[in-house]
Protein backbone atom coordinates (compact mmCIF):
# COMPACT_ATOMS: atom_id res chain seq x y z
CA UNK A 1 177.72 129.26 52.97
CA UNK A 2 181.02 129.94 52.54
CA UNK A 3 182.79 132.16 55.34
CA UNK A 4 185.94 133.74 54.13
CA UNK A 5 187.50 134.84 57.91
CA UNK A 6 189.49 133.26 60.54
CA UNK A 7 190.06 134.50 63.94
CA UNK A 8 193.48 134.99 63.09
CA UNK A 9 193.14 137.11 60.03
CA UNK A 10 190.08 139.13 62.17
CA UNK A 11 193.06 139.67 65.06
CA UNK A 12 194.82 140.84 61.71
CA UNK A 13 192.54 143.38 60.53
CA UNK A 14 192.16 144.83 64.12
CA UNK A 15 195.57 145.93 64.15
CA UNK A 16 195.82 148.00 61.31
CA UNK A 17 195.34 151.45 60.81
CA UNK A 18 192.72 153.28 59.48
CA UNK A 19 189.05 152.22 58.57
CA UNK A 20 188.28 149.21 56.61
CA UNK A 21 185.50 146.80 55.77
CA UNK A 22 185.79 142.94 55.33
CA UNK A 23 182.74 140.36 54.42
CA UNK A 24 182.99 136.94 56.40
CA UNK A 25 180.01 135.92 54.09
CA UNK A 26 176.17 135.59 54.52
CA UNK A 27 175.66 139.37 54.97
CA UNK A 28 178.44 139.54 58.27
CA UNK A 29 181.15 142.19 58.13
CA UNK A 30 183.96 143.14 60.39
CA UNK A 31 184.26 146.58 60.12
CA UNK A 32 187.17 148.47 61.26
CA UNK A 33 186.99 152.08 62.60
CA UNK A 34 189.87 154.68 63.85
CA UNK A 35 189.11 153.95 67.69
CA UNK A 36 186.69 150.90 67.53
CA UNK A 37 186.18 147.73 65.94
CA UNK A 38 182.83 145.58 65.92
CA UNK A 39 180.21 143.19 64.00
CA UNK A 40 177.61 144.13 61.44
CA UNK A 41 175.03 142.55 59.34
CA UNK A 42 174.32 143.75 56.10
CA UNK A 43 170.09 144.14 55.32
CA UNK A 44 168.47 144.73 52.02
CA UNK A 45 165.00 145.90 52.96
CA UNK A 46 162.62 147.49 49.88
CA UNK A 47 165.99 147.63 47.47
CA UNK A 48 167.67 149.94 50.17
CA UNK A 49 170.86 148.06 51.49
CA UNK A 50 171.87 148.92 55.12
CA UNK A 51 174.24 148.07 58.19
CA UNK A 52 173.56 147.17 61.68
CA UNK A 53 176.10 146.41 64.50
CA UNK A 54 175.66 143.61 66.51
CA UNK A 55 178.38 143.33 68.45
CA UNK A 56 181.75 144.83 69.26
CA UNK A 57 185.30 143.57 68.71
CA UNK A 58 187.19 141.84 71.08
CA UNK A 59 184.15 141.32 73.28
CA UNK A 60 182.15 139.29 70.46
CA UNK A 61 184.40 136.55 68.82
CA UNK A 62 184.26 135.34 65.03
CA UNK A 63 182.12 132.35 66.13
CA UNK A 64 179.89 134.53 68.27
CA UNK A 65 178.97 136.81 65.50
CA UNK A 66 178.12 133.99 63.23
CA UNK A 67 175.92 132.43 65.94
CA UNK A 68 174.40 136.47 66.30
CA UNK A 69 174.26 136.42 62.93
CA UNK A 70 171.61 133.23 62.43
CA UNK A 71 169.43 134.87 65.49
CA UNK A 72 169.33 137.65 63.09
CA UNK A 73 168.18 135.83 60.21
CA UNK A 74 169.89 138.30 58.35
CA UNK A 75 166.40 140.44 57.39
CA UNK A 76 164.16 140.83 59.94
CA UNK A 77 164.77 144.03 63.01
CA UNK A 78 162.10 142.10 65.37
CA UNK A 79 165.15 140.61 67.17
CA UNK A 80 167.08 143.60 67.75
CA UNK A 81 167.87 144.82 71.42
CA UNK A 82 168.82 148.15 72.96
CA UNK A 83 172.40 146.72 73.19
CA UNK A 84 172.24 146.22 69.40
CA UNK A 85 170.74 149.54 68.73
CA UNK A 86 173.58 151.25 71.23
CA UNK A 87 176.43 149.81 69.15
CA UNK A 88 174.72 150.85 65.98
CA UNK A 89 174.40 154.22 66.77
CA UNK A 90 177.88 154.49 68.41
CA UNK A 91 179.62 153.10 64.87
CA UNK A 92 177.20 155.44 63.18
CA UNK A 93 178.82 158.38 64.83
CA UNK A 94 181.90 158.22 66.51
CA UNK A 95 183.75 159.33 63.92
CA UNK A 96 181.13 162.62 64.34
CA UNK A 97 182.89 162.84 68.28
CA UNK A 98 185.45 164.68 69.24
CA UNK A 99 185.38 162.56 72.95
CA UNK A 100 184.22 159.32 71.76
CA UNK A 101 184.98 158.02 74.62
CA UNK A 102 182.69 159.99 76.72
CA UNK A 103 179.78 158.38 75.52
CA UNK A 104 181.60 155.23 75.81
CA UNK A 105 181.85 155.49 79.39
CA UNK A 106 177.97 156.17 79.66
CA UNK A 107 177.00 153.32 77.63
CA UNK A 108 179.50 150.97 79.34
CA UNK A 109 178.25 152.25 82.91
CA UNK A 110 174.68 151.73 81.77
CA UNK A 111 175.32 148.13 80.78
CA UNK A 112 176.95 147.61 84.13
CA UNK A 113 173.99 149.10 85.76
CA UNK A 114 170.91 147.76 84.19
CA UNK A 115 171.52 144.75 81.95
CA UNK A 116 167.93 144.08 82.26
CA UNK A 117 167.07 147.10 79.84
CA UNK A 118 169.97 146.30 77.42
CA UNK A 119 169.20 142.68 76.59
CA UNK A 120 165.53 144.19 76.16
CA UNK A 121 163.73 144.49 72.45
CA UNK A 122 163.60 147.33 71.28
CA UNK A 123 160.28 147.30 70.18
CA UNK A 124 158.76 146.46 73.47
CA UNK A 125 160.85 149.70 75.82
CA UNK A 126 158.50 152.51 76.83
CA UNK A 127 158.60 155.54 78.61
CA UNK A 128 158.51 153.88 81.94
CA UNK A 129 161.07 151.61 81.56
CA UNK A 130 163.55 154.52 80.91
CA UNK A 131 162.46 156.57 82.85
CA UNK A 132 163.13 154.28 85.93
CA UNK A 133 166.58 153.16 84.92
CA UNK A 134 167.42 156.86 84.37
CA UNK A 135 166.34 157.41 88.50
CA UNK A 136 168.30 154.51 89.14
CA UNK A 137 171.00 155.88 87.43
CA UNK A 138 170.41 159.09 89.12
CA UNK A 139 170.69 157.09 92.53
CA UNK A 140 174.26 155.89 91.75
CA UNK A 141 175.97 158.36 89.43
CA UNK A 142 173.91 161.85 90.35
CA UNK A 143 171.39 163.77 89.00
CA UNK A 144 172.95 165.83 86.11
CA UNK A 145 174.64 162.28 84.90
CA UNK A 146 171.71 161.21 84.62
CA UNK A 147 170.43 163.69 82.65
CA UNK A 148 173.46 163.44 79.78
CA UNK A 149 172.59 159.70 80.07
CA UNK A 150 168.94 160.66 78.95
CA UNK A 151 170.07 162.53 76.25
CA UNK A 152 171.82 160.29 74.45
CA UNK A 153 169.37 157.61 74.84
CA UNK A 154 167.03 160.13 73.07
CA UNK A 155 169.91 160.26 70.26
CA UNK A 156 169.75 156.24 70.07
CA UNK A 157 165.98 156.40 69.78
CA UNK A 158 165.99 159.12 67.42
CA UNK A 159 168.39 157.28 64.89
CA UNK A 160 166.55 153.99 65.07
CA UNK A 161 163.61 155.89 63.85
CA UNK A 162 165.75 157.54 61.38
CA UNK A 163 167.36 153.90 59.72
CA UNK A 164 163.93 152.31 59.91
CA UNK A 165 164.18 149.96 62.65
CA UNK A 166 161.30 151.52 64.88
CA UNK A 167 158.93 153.92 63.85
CA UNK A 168 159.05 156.34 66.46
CA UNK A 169 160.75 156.84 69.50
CA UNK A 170 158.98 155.86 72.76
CA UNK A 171 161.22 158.50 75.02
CA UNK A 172 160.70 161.71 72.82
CA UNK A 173 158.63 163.14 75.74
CA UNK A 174 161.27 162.50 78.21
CA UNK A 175 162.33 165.94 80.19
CA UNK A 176 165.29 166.62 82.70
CA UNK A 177 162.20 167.37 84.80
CA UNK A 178 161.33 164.08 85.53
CA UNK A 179 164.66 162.51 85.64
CA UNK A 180 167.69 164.31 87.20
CA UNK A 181 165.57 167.55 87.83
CA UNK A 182 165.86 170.69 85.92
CA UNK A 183 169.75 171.93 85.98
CA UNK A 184 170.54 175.62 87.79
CA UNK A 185 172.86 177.73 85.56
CA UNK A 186 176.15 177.72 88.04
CA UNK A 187 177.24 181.39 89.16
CA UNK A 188 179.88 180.19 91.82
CA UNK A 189 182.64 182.05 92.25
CA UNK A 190 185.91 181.66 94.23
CA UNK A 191 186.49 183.89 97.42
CA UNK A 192 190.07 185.17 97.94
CA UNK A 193 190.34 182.65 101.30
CA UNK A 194 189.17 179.79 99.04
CA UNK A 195 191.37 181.09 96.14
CA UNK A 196 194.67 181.02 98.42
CA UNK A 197 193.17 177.94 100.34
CA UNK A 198 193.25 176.37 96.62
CA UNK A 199 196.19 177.56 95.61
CA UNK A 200 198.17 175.12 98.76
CA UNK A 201 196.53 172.12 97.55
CA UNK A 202 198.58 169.09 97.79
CA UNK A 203 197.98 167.54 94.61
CA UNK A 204 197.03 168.46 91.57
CA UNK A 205 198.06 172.34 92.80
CA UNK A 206 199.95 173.10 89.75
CA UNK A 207 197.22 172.44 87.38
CA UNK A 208 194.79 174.39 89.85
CA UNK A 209 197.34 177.59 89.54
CA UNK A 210 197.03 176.95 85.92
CA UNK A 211 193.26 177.10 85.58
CA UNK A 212 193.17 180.22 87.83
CA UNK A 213 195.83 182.14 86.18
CA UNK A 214 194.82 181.41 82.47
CA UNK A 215 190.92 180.72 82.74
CA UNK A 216 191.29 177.58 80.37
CA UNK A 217 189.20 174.60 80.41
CA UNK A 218 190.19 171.86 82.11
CA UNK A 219 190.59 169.23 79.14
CA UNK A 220 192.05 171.79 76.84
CA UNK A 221 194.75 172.60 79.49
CA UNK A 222 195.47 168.91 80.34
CA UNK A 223 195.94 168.22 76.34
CA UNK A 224 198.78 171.13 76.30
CA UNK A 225 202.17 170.10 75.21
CA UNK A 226 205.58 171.34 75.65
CA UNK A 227 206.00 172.51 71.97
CA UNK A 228 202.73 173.94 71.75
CA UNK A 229 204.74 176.92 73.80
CA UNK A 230 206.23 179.40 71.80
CA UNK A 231 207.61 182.11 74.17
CA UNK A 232 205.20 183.76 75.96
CA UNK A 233 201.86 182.07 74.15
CA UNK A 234 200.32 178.64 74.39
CA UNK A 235 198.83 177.64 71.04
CA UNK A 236 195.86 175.14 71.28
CA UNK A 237 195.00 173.72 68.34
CA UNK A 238 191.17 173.24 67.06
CA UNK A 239 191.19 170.00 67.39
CA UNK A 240 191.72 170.27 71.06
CA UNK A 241 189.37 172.64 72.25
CA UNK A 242 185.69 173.15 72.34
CA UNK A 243 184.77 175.72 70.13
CA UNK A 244 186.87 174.11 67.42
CA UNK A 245 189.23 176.67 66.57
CA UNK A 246 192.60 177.50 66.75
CA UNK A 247 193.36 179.86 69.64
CA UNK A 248 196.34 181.08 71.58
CA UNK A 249 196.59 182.13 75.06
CA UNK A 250 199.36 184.79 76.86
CA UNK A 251 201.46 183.42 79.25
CA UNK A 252 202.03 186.07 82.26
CA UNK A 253 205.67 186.18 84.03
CA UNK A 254 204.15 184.63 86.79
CA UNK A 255 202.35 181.28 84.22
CA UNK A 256 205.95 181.60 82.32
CA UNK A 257 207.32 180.74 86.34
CA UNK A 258 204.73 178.18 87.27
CA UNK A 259 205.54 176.37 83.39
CA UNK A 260 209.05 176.19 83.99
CA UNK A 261 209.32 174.47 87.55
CA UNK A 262 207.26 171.65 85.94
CA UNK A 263 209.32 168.52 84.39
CA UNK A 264 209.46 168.79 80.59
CA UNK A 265 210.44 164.98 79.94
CA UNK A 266 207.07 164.33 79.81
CA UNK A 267 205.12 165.23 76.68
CA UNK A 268 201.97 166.82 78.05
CA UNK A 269 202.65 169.73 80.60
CA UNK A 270 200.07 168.33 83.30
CA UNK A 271 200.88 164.82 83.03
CA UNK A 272 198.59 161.86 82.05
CA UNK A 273 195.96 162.27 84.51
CA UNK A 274 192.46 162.28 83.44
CA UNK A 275 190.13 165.11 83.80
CA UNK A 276 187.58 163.02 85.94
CA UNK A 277 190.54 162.24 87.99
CA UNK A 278 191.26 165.77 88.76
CA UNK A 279 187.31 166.57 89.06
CA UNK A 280 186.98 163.96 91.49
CA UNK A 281 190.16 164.86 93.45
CA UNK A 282 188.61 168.29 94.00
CA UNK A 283 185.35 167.20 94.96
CA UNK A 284 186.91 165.36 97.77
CA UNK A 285 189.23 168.34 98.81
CA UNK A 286 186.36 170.72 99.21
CA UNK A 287 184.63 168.02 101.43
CA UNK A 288 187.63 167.65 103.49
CA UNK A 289 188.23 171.55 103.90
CA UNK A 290 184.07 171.79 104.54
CA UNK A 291 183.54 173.66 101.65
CA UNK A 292 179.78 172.66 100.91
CA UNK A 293 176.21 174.01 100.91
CA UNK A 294 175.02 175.44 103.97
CA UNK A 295 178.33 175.21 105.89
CA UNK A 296 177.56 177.62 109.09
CA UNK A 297 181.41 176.94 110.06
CA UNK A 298 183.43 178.40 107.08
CA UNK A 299 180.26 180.13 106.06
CA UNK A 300 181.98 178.72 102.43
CA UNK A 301 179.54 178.70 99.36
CA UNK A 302 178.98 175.23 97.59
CA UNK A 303 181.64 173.17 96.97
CA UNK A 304 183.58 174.51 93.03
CA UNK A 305 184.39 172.58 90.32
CA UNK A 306 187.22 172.92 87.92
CA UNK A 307 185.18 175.04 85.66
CA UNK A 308 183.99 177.44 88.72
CA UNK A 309 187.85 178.46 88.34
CA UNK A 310 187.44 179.68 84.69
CA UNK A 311 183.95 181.50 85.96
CA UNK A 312 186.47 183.17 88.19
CA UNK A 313 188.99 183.98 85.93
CA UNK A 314 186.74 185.44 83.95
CA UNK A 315 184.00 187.34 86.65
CA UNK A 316 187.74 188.83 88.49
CA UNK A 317 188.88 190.59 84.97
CA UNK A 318 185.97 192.04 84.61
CA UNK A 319 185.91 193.50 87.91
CA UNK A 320 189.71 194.74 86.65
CA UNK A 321 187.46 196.51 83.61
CA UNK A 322 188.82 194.48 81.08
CA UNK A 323 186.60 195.15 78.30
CA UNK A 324 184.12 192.24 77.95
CA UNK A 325 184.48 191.89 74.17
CA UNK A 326 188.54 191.10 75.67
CA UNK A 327 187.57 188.52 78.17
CA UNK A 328 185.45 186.80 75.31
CA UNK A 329 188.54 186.38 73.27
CA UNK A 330 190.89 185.06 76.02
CA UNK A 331 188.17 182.46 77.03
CA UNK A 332 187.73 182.03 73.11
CA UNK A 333 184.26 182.15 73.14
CA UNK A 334 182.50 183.53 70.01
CA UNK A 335 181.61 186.85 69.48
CA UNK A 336 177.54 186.72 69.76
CA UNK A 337 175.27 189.32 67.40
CA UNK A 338 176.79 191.29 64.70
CA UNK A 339 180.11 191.53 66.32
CA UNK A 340 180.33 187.86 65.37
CA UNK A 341 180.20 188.83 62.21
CA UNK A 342 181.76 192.02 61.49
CA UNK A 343 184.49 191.83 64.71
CA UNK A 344 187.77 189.98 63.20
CA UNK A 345 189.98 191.67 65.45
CA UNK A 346 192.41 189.45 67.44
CA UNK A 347 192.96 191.79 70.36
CA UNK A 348 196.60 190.61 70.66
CA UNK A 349 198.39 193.67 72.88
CA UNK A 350 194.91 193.90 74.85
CA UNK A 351 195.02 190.18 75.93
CA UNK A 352 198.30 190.27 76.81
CA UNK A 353 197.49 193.31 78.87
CA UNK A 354 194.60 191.55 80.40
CA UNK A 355 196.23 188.68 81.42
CA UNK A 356 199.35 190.15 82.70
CA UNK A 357 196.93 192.17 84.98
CA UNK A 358 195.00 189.67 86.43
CA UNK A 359 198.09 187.51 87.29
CA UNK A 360 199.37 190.35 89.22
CA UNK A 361 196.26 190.85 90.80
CA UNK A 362 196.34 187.25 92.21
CA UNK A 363 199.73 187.33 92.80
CA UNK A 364 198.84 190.14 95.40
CA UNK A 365 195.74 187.77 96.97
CA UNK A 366 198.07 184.51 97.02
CA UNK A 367 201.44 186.32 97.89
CA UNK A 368 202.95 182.99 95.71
């Protein structure tokens, strides 16, 4: 057979820009994607020609994939393993994610975790096997990771039924109820000692003012860039946010203040540090300051996440009477019923209204 790439030109294709497909020959392709580049075999089964992945690029070599690729014999899905049918799935759809790298991170801890069930044959996981590296996984990395983890397995399983490779799933009867537990809708709110406790945080603080004063998520507000400022309004573009539009928020005097006392020679307005980072860093803080459950002491509530803040934001305008149909745009949520469909208004004078209000409002519980 003759093979038609060298390690050099593979290093080649790596490098370049935007997605391409290259045969080494004998059914083997190197297949390069925006963020990711790996191996995959090429399978003709009932006249039907499809791809699997069996490896990713730079962990699996040229000569590794051609040794993969004779274990495969190039037909047969008997030898496939869950770390086969992970990569396959992740090709499949990545370009479907807008945080790729999220699922990344599960899959890569997962690996790390449990290569027992990764090296395993697909055809021969169950129920219980999953179901005990998901409690595992519960053990190290909490309950409600454990339950995203189960989810996307359930994806993974669901698409090898879908390309043939198994013919059905053996985790479709998986719950949350058996793994990380069922998940309580979060109603915590920040008290005014917590909110001015918060607001002298040592690191981090600006962001924290941020999130209080604006009620924006965390990632979208980390993404924000100087020239995404115009005035008085932070524009976020769709492809930043959640809901996938383009949205603009109104900067109070006092956000206007806290914006320009932070150093614009850096392109995003936060910095470069991850939103885990900052979850993490808060987790701690409300440990050190005993903010947790049943904390006789402080007599604090649970300990608040990032997102608690926007819950906040969003619970203290009300209170204000800011009409709820206002708070819904300024937290660009969508419109739910008819309004959804027959509400195009953009509220612009009301939002500004709103927000200048609550910032005032705070300003008079922090005294900043």
């Amino acid at each position: 057979m003759r093979q038609m790439l060298t390690a050099s030109k593979v290093s080649f294709l790596s490098g370049k820009p935007g997605n391409s497909m290259s045969a080494d020959g004998g059914g083997l392709y190197f297949r390069r994607r925006k963020n990711s580049a790996s191996w995959v075999i090429r399978r003709t089964r009932n006249k039907v020609a499809s791809f699997a992945t069996i490896g990713r690029f730079p962990e699996m070599s040229l000569a590794e994939a051609r040794r993969e690729l004779g274990k495969f014999g190039n037909q047969s899905v008997e030898n496939l393993t869950v770390a086969n049918l992970l990569d396959d799935w992740f090709d499949q759809n990545e370009r479907l994610w807008k945080r790729p790298e999220q699922m990344a991170g599960y899959i890569r801890r997962l690996t790390a975790d449990d290569p027992h069930i990764v090296a395993m044959n697909i055809h021969i996981v169950d129920l219980l096997i999953v179901r005990k590296t998901l409690k595992k996984y519960a053990r190290d990395h909490g309950n409600i990771a454990a339950n995203r983890l189960m989810e996307i397995l359930k994806q993974v399983f669901k698409h090898a039924v879908q390309v043939g490779y198994l013919k059905y799933s053996p985790i479709t009867e998986l719950t949350r109820k058996v793994v990380g537990g069922v998940e309580k809708t979060r109603e915590r709110v920040l008290t005014d000692d917590e909110i001015r406790l918060l607001w002298s945080a040592n690191r981090h603080a600006e962001l924290f003012r941020f999130l209080l004063l604006t009620g924006q998520r965390i990632r979208e507000s980390q993404l924000a860039r100087w020239e995404q400022i115009n005035e008085d309004r932070l524009f976020i573009p769709a492809a930043n946010n959640k809901s996938s539009r383009d949205h603009w928020v109104a900067l109070s005097k006092q956000t206007q203040h806290l914006l320009d006392a932070e150093p614009h020679r850096r392109g995003k307005i936060f910095g470069a540090t991850s939103e885990t980072a900052v979850q993490s860093y808060l987790k701690r803080w409300c440990l050190r300051n005993k903010i947790g459950e049943d904390n006789q002491e402080t007599k604090h509530q649970s300990a608040f996440t990032p997102h608690d803040l926007r819950r906040t934001f969003a619970t203290r305008l009300n209170e204000l009477k800011v009409g709820p149909h206002i708070v819904e745009k300024i937290l660009n949520h969508r419109m739910s019923g008819v309004m959804a469909v027959y509400n195009q208004a953009d509220y612009e004078d009301e939002r500004v209204t709103a927000m200048q209000l609550w910032a005032d409002n705070l300003q008079s519980v922090v005294d900043f």
